[in-house]
Protein backbone atom coordinates (compact mmCIF):
# COMPACT_ATOMS: atom_id res chain seq x y z
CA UNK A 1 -9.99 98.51 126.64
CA UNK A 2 -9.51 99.20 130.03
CA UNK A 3 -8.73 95.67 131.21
CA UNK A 4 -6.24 95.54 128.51
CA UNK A 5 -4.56 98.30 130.11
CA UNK A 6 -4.68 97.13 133.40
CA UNK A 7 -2.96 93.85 132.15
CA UNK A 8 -0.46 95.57 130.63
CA UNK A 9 0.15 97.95 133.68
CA UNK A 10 0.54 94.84 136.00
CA UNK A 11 2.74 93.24 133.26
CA UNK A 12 5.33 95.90 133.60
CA UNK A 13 5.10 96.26 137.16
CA UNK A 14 5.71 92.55 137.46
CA UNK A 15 8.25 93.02 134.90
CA UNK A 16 9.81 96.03 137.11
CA UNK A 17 10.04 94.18 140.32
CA UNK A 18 11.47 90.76 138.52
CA UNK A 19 14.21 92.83 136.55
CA UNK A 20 14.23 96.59 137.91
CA UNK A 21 13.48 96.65 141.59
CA UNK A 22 16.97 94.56 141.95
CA UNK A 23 18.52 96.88 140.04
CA UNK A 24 17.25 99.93 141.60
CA UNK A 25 18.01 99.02 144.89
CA UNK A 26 21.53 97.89 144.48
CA UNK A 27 22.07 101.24 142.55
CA UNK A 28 20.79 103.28 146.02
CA UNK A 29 23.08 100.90 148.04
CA UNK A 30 26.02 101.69 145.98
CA UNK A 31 25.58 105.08 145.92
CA UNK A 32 25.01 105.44 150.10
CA UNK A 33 28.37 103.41 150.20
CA UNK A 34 29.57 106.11 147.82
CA UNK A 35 28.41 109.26 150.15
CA UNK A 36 29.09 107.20 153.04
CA UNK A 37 32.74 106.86 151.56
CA UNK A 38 33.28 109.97 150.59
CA UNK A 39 32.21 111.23 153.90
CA UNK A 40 34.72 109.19 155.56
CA UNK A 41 37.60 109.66 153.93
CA UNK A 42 37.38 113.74 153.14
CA UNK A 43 36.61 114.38 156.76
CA UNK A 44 40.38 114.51 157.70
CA UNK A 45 41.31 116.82 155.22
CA UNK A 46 37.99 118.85 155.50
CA UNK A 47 38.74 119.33 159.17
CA UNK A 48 42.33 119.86 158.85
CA UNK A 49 42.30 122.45 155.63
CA UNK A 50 38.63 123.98 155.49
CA UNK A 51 36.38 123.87 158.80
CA UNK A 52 37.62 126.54 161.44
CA UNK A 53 40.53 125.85 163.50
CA UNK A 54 39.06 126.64 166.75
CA UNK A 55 36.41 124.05 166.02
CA UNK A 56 33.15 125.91 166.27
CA UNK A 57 31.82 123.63 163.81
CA UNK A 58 28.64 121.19 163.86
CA UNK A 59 28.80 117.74 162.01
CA UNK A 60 26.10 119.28 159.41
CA UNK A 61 29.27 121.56 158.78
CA UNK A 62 31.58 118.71 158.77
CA UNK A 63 29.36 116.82 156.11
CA UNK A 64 28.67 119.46 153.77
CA UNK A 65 32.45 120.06 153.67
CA UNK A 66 33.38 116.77 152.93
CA UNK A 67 31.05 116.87 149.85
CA UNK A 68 31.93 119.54 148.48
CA UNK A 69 35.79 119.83 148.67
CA UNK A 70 38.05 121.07 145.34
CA UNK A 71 40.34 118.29 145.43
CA UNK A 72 38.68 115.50 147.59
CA UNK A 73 40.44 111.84 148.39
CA UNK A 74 37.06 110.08 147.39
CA UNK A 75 34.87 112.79 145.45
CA UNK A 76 31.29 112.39 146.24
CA UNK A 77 28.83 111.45 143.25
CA UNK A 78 26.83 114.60 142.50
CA UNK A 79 30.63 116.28 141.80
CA UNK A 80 31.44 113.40 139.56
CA UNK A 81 28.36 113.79 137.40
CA UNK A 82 28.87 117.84 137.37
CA UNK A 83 32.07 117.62 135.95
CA UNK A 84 31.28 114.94 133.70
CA UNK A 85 28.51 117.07 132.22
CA UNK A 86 30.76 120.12 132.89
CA UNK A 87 33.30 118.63 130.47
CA UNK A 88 30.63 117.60 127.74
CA UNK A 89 28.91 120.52 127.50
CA UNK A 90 30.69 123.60 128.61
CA UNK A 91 33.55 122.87 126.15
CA UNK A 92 33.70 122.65 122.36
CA UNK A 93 34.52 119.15 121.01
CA UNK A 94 37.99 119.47 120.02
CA UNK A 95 38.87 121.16 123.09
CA UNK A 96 41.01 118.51 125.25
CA UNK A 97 38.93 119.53 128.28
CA UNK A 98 36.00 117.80 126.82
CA UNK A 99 35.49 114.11 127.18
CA UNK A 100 33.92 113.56 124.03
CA UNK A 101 37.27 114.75 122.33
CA UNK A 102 39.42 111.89 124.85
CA UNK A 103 36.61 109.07 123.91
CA UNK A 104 36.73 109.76 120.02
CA UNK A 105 41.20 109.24 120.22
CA UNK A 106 40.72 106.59 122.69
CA UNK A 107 37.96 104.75 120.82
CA UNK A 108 39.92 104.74 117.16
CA UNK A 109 42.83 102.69 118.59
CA UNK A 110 40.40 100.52 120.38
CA UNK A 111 38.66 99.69 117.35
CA UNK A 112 41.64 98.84 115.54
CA UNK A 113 43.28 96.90 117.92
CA UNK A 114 40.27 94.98 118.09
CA UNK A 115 40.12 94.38 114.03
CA UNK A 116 43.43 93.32 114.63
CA UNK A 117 42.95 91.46 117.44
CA UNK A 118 39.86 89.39 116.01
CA UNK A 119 41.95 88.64 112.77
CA UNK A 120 44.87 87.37 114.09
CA UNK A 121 43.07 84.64 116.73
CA UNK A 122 40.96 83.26 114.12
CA UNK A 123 44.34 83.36 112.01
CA UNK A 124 45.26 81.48 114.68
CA UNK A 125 42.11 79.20 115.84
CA UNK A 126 42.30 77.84 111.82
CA UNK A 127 45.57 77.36 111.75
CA UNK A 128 45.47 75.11 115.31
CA UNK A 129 42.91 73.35 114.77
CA UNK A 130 44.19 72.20 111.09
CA UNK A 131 47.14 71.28 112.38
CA UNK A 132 48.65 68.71 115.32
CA UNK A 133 52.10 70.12 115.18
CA UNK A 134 51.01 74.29 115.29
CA UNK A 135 48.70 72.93 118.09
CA UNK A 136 50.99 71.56 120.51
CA UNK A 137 53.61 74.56 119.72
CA UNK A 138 51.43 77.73 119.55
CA UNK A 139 48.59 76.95 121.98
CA UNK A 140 50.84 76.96 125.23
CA UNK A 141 52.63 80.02 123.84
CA UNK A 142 49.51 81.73 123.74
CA UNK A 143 48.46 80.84 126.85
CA UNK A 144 51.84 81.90 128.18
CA UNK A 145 51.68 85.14 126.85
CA UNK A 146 48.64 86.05 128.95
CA UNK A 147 50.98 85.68 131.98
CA UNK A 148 53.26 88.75 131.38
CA UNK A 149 51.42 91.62 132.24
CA UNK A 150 50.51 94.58 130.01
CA UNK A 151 51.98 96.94 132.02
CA UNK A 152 55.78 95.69 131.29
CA UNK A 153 54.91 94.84 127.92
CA UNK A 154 53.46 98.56 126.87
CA UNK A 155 56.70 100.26 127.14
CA UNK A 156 58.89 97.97 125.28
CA UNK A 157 56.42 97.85 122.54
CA UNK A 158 55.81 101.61 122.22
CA UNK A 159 59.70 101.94 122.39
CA UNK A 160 60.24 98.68 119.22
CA UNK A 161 57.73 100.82 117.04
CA UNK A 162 58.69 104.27 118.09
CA UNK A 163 62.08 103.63 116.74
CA UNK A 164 60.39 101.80 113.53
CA UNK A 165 58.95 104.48 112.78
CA UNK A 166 55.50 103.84 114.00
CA UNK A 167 53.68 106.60 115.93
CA UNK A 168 49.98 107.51 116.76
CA UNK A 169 47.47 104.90 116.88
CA UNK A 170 49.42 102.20 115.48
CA UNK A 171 51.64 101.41 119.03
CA UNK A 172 48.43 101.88 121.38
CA UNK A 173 45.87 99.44 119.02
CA UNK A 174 48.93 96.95 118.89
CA UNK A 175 48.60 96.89 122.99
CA UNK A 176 44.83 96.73 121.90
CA UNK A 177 45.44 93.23 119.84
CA UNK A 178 47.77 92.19 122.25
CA UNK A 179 44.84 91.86 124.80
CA UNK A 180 42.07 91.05 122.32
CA UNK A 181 43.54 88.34 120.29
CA UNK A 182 43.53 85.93 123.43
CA UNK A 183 39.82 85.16 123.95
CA UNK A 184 38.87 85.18 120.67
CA UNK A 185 41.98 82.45 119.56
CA UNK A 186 40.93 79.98 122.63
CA UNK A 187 37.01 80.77 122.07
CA UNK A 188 37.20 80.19 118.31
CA UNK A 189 39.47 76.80 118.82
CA UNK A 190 36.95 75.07 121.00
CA UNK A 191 34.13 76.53 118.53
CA UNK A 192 36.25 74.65 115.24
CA UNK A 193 36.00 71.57 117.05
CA UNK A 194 32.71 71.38 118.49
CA UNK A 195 31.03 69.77 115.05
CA UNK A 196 30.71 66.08 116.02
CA UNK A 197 31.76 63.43 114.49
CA UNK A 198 28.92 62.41 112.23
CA UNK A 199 29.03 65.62 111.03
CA UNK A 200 32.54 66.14 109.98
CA UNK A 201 32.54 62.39 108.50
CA UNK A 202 29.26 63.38 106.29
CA UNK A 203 31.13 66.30 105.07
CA UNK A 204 34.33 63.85 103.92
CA UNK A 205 31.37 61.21 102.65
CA UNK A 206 30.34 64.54 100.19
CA UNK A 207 34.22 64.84 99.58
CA UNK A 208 34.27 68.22 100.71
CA UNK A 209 38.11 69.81 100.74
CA UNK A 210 39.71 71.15 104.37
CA UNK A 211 38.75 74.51 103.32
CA UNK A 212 34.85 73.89 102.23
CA UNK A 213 34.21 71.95 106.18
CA UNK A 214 35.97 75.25 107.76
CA UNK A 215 33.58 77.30 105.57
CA UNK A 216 30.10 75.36 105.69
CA UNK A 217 30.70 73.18 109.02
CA UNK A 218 33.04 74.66 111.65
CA UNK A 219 32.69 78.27 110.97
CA UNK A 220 28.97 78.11 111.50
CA UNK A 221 29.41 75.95 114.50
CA UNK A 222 31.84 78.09 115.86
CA UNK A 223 30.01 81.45 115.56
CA UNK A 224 27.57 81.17 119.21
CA UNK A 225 31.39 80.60 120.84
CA UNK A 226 33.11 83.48 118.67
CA UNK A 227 30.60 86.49 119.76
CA UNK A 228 30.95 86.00 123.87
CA UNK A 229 35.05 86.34 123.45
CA UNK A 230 34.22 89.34 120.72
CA UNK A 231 33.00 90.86 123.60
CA UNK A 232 35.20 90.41 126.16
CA UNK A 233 38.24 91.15 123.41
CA UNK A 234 36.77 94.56 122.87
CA UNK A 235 36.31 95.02 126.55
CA UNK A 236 40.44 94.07 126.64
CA UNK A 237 41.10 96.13 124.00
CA UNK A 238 39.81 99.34 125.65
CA UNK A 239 42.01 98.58 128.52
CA UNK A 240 44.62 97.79 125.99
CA UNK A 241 44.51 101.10 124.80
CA UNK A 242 44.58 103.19 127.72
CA UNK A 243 47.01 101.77 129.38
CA UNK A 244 48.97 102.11 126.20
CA UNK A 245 48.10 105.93 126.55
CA UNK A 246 50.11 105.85 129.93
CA UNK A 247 53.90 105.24 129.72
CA UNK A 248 54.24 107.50 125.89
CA UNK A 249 52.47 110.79 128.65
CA UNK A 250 50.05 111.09 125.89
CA UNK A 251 47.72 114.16 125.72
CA UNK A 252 44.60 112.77 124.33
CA UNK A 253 42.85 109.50 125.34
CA UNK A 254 41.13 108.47 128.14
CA UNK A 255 44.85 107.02 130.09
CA UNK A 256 45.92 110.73 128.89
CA UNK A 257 43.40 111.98 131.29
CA UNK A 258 43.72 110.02 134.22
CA UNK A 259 47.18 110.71 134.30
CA UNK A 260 47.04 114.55 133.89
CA UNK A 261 44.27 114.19 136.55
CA UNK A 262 46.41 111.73 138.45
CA UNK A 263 49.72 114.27 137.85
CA UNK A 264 47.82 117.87 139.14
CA UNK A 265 45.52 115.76 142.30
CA UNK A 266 42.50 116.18 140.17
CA UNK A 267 40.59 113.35 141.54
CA UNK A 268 37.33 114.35 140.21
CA UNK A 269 38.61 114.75 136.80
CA UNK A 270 40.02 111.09 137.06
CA UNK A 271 36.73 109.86 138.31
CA UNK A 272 35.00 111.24 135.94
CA UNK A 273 37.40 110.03 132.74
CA UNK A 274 36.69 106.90 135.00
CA UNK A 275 33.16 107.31 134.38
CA UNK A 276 33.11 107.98 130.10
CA UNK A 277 35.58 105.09 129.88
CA UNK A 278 33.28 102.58 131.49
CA UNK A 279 30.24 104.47 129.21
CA UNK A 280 32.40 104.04 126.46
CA UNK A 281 33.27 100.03 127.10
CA UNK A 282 29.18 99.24 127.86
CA UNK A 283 28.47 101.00 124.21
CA UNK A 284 31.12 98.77 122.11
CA UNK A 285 30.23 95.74 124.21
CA UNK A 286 26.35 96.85 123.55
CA UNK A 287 27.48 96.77 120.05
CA UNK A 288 28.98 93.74 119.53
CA UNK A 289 25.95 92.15 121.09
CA UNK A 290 23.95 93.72 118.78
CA UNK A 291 25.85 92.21 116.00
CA UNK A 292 25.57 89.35 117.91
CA UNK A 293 21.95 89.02 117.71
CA UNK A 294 21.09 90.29 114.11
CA UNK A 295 23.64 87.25 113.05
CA UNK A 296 22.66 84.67 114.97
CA UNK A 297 18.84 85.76 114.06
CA UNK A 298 19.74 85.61 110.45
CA UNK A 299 21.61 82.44 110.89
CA UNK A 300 18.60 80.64 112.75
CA UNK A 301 16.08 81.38 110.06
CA UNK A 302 15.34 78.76 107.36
């Protein structure tokens, strides 16, 4: 009994040193450069607005001022993470001080822009690949479209649908699809056409119709190239949304809290919406890997 805990014991330590130790390590470095950073940067203002003119002052004084200024250039991490927990915890959770409240408004446009998103590139991806004349017209247009960026594209799109009528989530998740749809329409195209050719030939030797190869042949064989863009569409679409939250001055969101923070000098408060937003993108991504794996588990047994 005991030597099977010792094996185990060294198995995770081995384990910890393959996949953790990196990890750990980079994490400390990061977070030095952070301190280091923040020392740097506050120290002008700290000795221009808080030490003592006359400078009887040490460079312990110096440092703890830096790190622990109200409105800092570069806030230190320890302030980040109280104000993150700050905001979860010492507010209710449909007060907009509270992050939760910002990730919930935030996270419902994301969604749907992604839905949206997903549904209109393998709209697209079918419609490409089952056709020579939609190929050689749409695919550089999509392609193209990439190009503009979504910051000159939000406000004209918020302003079409704001005078359609559209308000709320509908203009941000459209900004959401805008970015989405892309990966998933040039993942999904090279996925239709990966069968080979014996395989797409025994499918016409069964006489099966257009629609029964997309459904038994290429949609199969396209789903190990559909999940990696799901991913990085729902990664866009976050981005999507937020900076869809920028240009209407929205008061809820995530982008609605940078820019308030970004408006009053609160860097700490943008840091820390900085913070949730990049929580929030790791758990949909974390999700659509999960997904990922229960299908492609399901799909791979007999």
């Amino acid at each position: 009994m005991a030597t099977m805990t010792e094996a185990v014991l060294k198995s995770r330590l081995a384990r910890f040193r393959q996949q953790g130790l990196p990890v750990t390590v980079m994490l400390f470095a990061v977070l030095l450069a952070w301190y280091v950073g923040a020392w740097v940067l506050n120290a002008p203002g700290a000795i221009e607005r808080v030490l003592p003119a006359d400078g009887a002052w040490t460079w312990q004084d110096l440092l703890a001022a830096t790190l622990a200024m109200e409105r800092p250039v570069l806030p230190a991490p320890h302030q980040v993470a109280l104000d993150f927990w700050s905001s979860l915890v010492d507010w209710p959770l449909d007060s907009p001080r509270n992050l939760l409240f910002h990730v919930a408004v935030t996270a419902e446009s994301t969604l749907w822009g992604f839905v949206m998103g997903t549904a209109l590139g393998l709209f697209l991806s079918v419609c490409i690949v089952h056709s020579r004349t939609l190929d050689r017209a749409l695919l550089p247009w999509i392609v193209a479209s990439q190009t503009v960026p979504v910051l000159a594209i939000a406000p004209i799109v918020l302003v079409i649908l704001g005078s359609l009528g559209f308000a709320g989530v509908a203009p941000k998740a459209v900004i959401a699809m805008y970015l989405c749809f892309f990966p998933v329409t040039v993942a999904m195209v090279q996925g239709l056409r990966s069968p080979q050719t014996i395989e797409t030939e025994m499918m016409h030797t069964y006489a099966a119709t257009r629609w029964q190869a997309l459904w038994l042949l290429r949609l199969p064989a396209a789903l190990p190239f559909l999940f990696p863009a799901l991913r990085v569409g729902i990664a866009a679409g976050l981005v999507g949304a937020m900076v869809a939250e920028l240009p209407t001055g929205a008061v809820a969101g995530l982008g609605a809290r940078l820019l308030t923070g970004s408006y009053y000098g609160n860097t700490i408060q943008i840091w820390s919406a900085l913070v949730m937003s990049a929580l929030l993108g790791l758990a949909l991504t974390s999700v659509v890997a999960l997904i990922e794996r229960l299908v492609l588990r399901h799909r791979s047994q007999p």
